[in-house]
Protein backbone atom coordinates (compact mmCIF):
# COMPACT_ATOMS: atom_id res chain seq x y z
CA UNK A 1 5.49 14.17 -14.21
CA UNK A 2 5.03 11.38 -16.38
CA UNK A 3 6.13 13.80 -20.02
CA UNK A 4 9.70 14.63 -18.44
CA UNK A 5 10.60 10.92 -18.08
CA UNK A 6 12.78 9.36 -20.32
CA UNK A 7 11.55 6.32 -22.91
CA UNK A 8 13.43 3.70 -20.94
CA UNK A 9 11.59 4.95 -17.84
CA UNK A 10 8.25 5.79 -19.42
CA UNK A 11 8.51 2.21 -20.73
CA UNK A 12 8.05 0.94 -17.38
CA UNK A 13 4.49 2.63 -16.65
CA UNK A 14 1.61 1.17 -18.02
CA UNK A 15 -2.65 1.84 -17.51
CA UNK A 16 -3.84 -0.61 -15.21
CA UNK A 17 -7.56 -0.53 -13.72
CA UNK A 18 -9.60 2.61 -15.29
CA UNK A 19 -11.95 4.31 -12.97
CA UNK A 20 -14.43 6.57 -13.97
CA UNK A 21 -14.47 10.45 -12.99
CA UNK A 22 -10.75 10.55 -14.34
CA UNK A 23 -9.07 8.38 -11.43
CA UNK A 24 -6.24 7.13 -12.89
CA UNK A 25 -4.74 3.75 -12.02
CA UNK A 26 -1.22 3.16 -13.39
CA UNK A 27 1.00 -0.01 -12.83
CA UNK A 28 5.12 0.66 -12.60
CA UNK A 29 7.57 -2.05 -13.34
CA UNK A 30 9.41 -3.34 -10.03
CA UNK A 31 12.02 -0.83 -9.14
CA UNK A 32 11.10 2.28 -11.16
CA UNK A 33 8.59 4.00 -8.39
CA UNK A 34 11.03 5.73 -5.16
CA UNK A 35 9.13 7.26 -2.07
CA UNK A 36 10.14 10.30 -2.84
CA UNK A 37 7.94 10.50 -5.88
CA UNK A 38 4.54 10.27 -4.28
CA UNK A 39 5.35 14.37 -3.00
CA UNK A 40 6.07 15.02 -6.88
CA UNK A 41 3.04 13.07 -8.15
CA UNK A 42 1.13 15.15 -6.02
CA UNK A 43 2.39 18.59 -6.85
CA UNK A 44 2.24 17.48 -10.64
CA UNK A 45 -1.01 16.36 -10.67
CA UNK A 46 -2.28 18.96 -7.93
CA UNK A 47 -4.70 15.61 -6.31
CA UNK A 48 -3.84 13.30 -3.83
CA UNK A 49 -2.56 10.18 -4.87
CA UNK A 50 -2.20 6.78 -3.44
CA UNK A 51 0.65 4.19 -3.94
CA UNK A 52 1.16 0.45 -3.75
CA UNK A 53 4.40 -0.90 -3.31
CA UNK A 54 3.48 -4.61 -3.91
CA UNK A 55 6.21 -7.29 -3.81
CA UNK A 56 5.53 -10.57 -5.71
CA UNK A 57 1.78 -10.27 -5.30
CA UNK A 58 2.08 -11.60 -1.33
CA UNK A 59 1.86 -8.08 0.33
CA UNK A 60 2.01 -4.38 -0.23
CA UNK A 61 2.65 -1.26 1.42
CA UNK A 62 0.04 0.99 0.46
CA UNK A 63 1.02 4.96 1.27
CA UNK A 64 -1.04 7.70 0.35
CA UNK A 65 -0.47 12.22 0.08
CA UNK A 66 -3.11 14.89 0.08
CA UNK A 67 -2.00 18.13 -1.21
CA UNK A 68 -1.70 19.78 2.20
CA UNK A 69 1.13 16.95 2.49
CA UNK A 70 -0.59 14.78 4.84
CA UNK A 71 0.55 11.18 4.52
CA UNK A 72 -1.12 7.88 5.50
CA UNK A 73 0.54 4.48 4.80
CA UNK A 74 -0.65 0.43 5.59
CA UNK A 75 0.31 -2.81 5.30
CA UNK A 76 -1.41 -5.50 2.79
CA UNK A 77 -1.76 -8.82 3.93
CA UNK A 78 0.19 -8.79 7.57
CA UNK A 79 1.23 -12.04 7.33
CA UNK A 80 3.71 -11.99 4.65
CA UNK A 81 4.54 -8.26 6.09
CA UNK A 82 4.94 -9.67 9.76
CA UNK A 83 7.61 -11.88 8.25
CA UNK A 84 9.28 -9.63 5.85
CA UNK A 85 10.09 -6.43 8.84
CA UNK A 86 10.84 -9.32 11.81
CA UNK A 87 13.93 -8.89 12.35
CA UNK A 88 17.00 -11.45 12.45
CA UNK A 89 19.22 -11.97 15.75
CA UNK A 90 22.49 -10.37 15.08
CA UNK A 91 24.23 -13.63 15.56
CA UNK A 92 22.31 -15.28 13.00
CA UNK A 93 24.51 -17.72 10.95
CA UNK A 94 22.29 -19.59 8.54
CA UNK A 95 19.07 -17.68 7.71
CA UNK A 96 17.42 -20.49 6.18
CA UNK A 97 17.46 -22.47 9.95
CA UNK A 98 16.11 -19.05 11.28
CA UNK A 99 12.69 -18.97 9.53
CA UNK A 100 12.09 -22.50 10.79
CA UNK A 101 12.77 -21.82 14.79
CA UNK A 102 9.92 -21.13 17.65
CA UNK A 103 11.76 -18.35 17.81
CA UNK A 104 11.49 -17.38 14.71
CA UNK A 105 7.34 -17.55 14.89
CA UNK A 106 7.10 -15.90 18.38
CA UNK A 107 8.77 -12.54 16.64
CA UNK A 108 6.31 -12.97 13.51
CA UNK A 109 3.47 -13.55 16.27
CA UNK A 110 4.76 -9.64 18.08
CA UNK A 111 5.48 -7.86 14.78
CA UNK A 112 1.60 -9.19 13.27
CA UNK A 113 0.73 -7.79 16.62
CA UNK A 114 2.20 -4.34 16.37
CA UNK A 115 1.07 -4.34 12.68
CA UNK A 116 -2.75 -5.18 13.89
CA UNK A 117 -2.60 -1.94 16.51
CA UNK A 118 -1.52 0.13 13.82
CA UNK A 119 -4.87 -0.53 11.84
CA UNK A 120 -6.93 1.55 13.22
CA UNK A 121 -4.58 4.39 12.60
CA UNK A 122 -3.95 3.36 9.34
CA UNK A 123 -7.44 3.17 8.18
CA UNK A 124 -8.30 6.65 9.50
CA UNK A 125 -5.17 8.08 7.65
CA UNK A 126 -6.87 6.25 4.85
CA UNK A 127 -10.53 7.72 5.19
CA UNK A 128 -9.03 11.36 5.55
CA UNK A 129 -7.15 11.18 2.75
CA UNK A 130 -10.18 9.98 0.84
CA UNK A 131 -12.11 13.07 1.93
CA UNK A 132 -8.98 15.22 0.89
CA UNK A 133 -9.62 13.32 -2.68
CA UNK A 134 -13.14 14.91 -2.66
CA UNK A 135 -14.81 11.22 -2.96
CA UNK A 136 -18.35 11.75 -1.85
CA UNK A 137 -18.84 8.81 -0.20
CA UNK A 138 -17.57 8.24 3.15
CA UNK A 139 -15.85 4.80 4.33
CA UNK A 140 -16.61 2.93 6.59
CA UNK A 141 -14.28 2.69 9.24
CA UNK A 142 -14.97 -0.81 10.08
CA UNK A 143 -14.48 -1.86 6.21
CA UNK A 144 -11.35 -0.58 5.81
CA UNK A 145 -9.77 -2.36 9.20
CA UNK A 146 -11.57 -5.48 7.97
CA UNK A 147 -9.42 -5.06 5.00
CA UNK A 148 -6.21 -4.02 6.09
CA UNK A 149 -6.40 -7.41 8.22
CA UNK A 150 -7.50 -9.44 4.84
CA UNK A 151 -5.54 -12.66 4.05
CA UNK A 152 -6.32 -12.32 0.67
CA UNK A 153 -3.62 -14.09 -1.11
CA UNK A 154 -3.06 -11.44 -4.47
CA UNK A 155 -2.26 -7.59 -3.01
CA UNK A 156 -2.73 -6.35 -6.10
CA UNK A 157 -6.90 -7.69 -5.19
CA UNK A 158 -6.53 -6.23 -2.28
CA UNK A 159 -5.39 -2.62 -3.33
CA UNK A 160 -8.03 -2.73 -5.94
CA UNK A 161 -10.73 -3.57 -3.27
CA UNK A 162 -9.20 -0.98 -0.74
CA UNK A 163 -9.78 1.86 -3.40
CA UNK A 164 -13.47 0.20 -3.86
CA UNK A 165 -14.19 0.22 -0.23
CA UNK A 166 -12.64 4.06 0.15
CA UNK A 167 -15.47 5.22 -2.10
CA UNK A 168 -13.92 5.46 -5.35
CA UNK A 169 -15.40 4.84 -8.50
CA UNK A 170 -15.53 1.27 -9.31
CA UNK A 171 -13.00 0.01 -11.96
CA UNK A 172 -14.05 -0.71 -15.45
């Protein structure tokens, strides 16, 4: 996948954490990585793979693909993510005043909520996908919700930790 890209593009991709047993870790500039290549990382590299979209170290959105196409996803710190997906009243004049309202904090308050119910989901996804990896050790459950509801400032600490927690060789 990574051979057929351009040297502008490959530019962009560098090694990040190296993990032994030949778990590769690589770190994409901002606005080089689409959804749509997780299904092509996959069928290139014939293993599941896991991404994390992380936006200015505050939160992620971690998704990951087996090769029989089954797809988990979850939020990093569901704070910042509560606040980025509430969404603004239609008649909203002056975003700025928004983010400072009760009203504003109440919607936070319901998406966090809906976020949190997700978890469990999210961190089975995550576990099944890990077995799909062929990583020997199984999660537990319990970690990996602990995580997901982490208010661990860095994402990119709290990706790192996720793949710990899921089993995977730790990072050298």
């Amino acid at each position: 996948m990574f051979d057929n890209l351009d040297e502008e593009l490959k530019a962009t991709v560098h090694a990040w954490e190296s993990r032994p047993g030949g778990w590769q870790t690589l770190q994409l500039d901002s606005g080089t990585w689409d959804e749509a290549d997780l299904p092509a990382l996959v069928e290139w590299s014939r293993a599941p793979a896991c991404v994390a979209e992380v936006s200015d170290s505050s939160l992620a959105l971690v998704a990951g693909l087996n090769t029989a196409g089954e797809r988990w996803q979850a939020w990093l710190n569901l704070d910042n993510a509560a606040r980025l997906l509430t969404e603004e009243p239609e008649d909203l004049e002056d975003q700025l005043l928004w983010l400072d309202t009760p009203e504003f904090h109440e919607a936070v308050r319901y998406k966090r909520a809906e976020l949190d119910a997700e978890i469990p989901t999210d961190a089975g996804g995550a576990i099944a996908w890990t077995a799909a990896a062929g990583i020997p050790v199984a999660p537990q459950k319990a970690e990996i919700e602990e995580l997901l509801r982490s208010h661990e400032t860095f994402a990119e600490d709290l990706f790192s930790t996720l793949l710990d927690r899921l089993g995977f060789p730790q990072a050298t």
